[in-house]
Protein backbone atom coordinates (compact mmCIF):
# COMPACT_ATOMS: atom_id res chain seq x y z
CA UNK A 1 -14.72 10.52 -5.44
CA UNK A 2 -17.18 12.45 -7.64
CA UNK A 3 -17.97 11.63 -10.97
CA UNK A 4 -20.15 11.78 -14.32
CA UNK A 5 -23.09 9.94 -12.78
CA UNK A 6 -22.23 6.29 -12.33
CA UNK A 7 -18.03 6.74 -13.30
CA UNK A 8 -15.58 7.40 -10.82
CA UNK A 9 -13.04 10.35 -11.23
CA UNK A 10 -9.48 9.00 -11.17
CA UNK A 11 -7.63 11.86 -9.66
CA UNK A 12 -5.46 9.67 -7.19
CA UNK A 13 -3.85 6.33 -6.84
CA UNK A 14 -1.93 4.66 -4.09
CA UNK A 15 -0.52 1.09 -3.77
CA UNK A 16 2.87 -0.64 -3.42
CA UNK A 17 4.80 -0.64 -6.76
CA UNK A 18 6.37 -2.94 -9.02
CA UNK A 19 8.82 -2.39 -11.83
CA UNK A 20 9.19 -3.23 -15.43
CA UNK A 21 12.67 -2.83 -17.09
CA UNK A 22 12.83 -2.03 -20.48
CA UNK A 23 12.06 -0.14 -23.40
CA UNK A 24 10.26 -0.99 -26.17
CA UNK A 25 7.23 -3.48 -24.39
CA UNK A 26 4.78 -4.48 -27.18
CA UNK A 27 1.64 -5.27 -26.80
CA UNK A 28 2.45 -8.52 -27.51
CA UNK A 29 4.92 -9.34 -24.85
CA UNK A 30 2.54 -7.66 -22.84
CA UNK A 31 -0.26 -10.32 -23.77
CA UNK A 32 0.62 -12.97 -25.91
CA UNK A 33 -2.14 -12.91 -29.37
CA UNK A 34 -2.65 -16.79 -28.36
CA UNK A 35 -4.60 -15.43 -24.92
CA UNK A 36 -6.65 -13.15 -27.31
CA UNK A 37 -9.09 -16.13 -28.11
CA UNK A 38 -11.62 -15.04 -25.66
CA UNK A 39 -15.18 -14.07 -25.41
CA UNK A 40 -14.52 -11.90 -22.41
CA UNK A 41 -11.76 -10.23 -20.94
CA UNK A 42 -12.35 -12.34 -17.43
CA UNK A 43 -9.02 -14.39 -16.29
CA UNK A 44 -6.45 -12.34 -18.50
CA UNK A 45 -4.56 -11.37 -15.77
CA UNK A 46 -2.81 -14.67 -15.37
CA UNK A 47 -1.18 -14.50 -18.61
CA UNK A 48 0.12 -10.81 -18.72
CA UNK A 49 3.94 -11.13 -19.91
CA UNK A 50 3.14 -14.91 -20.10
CA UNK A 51 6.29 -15.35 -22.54
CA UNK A 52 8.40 -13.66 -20.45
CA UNK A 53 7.74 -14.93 -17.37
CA UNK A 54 7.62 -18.71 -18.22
CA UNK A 55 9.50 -21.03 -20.79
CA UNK A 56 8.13 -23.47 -23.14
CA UNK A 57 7.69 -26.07 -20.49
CA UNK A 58 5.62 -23.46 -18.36
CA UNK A 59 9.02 -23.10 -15.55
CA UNK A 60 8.95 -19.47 -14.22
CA UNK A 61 11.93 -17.08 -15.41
CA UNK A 62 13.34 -14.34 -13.17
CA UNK A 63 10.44 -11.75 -13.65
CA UNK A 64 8.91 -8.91 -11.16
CA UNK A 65 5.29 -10.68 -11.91
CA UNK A 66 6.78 -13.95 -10.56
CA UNK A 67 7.84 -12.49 -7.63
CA UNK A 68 6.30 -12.40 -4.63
CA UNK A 69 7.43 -9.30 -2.89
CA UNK A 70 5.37 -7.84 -6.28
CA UNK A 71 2.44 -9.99 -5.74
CA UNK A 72 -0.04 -6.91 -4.10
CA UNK A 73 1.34 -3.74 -6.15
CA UNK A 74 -0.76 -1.95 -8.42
CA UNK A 75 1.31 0.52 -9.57
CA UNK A 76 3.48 -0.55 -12.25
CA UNK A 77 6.65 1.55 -13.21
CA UNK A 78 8.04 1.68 -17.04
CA UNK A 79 10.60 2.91 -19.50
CA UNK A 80 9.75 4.37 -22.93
CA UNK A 81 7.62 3.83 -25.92
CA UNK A 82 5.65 0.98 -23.20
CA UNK A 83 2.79 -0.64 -24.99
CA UNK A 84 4.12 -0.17 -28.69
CA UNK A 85 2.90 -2.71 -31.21
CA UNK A 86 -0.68 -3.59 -31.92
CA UNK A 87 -3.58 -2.05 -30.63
CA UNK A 88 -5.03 -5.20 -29.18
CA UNK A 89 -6.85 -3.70 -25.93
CA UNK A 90 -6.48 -6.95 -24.37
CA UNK A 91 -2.88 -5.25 -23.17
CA UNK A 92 -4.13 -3.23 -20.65
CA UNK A 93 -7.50 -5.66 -19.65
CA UNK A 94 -4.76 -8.34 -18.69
CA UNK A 95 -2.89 -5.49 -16.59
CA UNK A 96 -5.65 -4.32 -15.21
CA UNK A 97 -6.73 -7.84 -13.72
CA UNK A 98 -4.00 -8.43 -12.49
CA UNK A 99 -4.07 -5.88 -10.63
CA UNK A 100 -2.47 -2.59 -11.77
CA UNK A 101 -4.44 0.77 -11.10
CA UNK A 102 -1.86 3.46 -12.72
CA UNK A 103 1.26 3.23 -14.62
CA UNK A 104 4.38 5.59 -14.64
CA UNK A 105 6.61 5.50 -17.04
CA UNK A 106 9.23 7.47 -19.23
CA UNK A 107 6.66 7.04 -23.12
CA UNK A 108 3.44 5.45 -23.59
CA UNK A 109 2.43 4.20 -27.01
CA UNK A 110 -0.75 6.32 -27.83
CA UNK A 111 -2.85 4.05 -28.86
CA UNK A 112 -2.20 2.00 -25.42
CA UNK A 113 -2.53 5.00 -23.38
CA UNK A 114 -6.01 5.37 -25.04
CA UNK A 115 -7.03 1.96 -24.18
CA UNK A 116 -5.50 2.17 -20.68
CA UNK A 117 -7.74 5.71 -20.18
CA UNK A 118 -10.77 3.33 -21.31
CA UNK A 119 -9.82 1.82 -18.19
CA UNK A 120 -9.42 4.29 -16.26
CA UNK A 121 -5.88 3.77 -15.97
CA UNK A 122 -3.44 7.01 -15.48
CA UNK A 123 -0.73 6.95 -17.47
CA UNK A 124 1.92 9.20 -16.01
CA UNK A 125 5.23 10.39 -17.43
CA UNK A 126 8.91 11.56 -16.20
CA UNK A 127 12.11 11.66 -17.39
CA UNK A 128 14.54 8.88 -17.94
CA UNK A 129 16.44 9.35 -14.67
CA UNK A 130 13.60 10.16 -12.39
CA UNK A 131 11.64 6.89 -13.90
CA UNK A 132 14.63 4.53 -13.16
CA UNK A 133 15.24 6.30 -9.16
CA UNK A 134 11.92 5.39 -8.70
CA UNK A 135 12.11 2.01 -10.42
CA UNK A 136 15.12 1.07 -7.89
CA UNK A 137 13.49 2.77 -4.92
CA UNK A 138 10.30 -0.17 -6.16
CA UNK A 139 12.73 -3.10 -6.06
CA UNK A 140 14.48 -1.82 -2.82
CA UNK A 141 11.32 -0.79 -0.84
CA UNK A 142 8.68 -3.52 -2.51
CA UNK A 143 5.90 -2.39 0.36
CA UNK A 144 6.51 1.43 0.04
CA UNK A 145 3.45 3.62 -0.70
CA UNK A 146 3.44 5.00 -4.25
CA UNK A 147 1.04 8.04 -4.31
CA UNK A 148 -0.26 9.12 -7.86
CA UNK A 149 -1.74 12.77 -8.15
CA UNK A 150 -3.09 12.50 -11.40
CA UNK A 151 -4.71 16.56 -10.89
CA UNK A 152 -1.52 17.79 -9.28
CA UNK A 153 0.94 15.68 -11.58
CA UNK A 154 2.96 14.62 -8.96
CA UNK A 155 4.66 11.10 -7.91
CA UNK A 156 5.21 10.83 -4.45
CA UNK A 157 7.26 8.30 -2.39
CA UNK A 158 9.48 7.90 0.37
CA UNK A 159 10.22 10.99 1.25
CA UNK A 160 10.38 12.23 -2.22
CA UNK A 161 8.08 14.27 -4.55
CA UNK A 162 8.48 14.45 -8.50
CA UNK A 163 6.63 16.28 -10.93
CA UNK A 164 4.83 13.90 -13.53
CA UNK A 165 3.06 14.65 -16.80
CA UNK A 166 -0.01 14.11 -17.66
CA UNK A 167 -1.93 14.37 -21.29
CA UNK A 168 -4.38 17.30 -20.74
CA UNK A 169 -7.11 15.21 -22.11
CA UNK A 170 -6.77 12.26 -20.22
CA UNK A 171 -6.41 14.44 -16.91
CA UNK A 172 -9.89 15.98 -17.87
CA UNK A 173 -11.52 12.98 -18.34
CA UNK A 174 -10.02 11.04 -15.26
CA UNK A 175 -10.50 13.86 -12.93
CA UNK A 176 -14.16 14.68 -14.18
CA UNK A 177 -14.84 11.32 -14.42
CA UNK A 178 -15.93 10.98 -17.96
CA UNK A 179 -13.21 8.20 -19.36
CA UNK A 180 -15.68 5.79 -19.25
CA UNK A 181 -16.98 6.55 -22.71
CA UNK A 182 -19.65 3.37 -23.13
CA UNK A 183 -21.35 4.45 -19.58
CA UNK A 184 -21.48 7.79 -20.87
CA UNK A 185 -23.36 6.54 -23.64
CA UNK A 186 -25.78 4.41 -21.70
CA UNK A 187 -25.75 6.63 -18.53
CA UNK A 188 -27.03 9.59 -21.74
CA UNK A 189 -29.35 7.08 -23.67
CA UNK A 190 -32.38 9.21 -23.17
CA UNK A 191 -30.67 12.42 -24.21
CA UNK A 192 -29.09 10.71 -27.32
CA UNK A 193 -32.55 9.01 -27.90
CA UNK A 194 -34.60 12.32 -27.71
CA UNK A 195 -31.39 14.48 -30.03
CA UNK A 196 -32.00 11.34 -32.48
CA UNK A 197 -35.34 11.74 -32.74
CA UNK A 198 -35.54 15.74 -33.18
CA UNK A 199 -33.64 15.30 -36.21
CA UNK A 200 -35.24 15.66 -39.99
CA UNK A 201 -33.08 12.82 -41.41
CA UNK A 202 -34.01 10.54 -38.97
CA UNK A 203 -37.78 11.13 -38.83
CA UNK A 204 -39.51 8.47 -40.45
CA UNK A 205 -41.37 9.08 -44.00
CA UNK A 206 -44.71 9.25 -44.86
C-alpha cells in the first residue's frame, strides 16, 4: 500500500481475532512496570497481561492469550476506557509483538490510542452491544476472518458488516501513511536541515 516515502498506509487489516473482556484495562495489567526495565522494546510480547495470565508461581490462569485457539490472531477486540492508566508506551510495544495489528473496541484511553497510532495500530470504535456480538462471534469462530476498513470505518465478519469509528486524525495519518512520526523526521532530514539553516536565529555569529 502507498505511503509517505518509506511508511506504509494502514488503511486495512485482516487476521483471526481474539477477545479481551473487560472494562477498565490499564496499562499496567496490560504490561506489568516490572517488564519496563528494558533497553529495547525486543521480547515484550511474552509478558503482555503477564499478571493476569499467570499466578505467583508462573501456572497459567484461564486467559484468551493462554489459549491456543488465540495463538495466530492479530486483531484484538475490547470494552471501554482500554489502555487507561499510565502512559508507559511499552503497552502497546508488548501488544504489538505479540502479535496484534488493530484493535476494536467500545473506548480507548487517548493517550494509548496515541501510542498505538505510533505504531501504526488502528484503533477502532463501536458501541457496547455491537463490540460484545463481535467479541462472542471471536470466541465462537476463533479462525474467522476479521476485516478492518480503517478508510471506510467498517468491521466486517461472518457475514456481517458494522460501521466503526475512527478519530479523523488518526484515519489521516494511517491512510496517508504519515503515523510514523520519527521516519518522517529522518525520511525529511534534509528539508528540516536546509529550513534550520535559512533561519536568522540559527545562523551562526560573527
Amino acid at each position: 500500500m502507498s505511503g509517505t516515502e518509506d511508511i506504509p498506509s494502514v488503511d486495512y487489516v485482516e487476521g483471526s481475532g481474539i477477545p479481551i473482556r473487560g472494562n477498565d484495562i490499564d496499562t499496567d495489567q496490560i504490561i506489568p512496570a516490572r517488564f519496563m526495565k528494558v533497553v529495547t522494546f525486543d521480547g515484550l510480547g511474552e509478558f503482555a497481561f503477564f499478571d493476569l495470565r499467570f499466578d505467583d508461581e508462573d501456572n497459567e490462569k484461564d486467559h484468551p492469550f493462554n489459549e491456543e485457539r488465540f495463538g495466530d490472531a492479530n486483531v484484538m477486540v475490547v470494552n471501554n476506557n482500554f489502555g487507561c492508566g499510565s502512559s508507559r508506551e511499552h503497552a502497546p510495544q508488548a501488544l504489538m509483538r505479540w502479535g496484534i495489528d488493530a484493535i476494536i473496541g467500545e473506548g480507548f484511553a487517548e493517550i494509548f490510542a496515541g501510542n498505538c497510532l505510533a505504531l501504526g495500530i488502528p484503533t477502532v470504535t463501536a458501541d457496547h452491544e455491537t463490540i460484545n456480538a463481535l467479541q462472542q462471534w471471536v470466541d465462537d469462530n476463533p479462525d474467522g476472518e476479521i476485516e478492518v476498513d480503517v478508510r471506510a470505518e467498517t468491521v466486517t465478519y461472518g457475514n456481517n458488516e458494522i460501521s466503526v469509528s475512527v478519530d479523523r486524525a488518526q484515519r489521516e495519518a494511517l491512510v496517508e501513511g504519515n503515523w510514523d512520526t520519527t521516519a518522517l523526521m529522518k525520511a525529511n532530514r534534509n528539508a528540516i536541515e536546509a529550513t534550520a539553516g535559512s533561519l536568522p536565529y540559527l545562523e551562526s555569529a560573527d
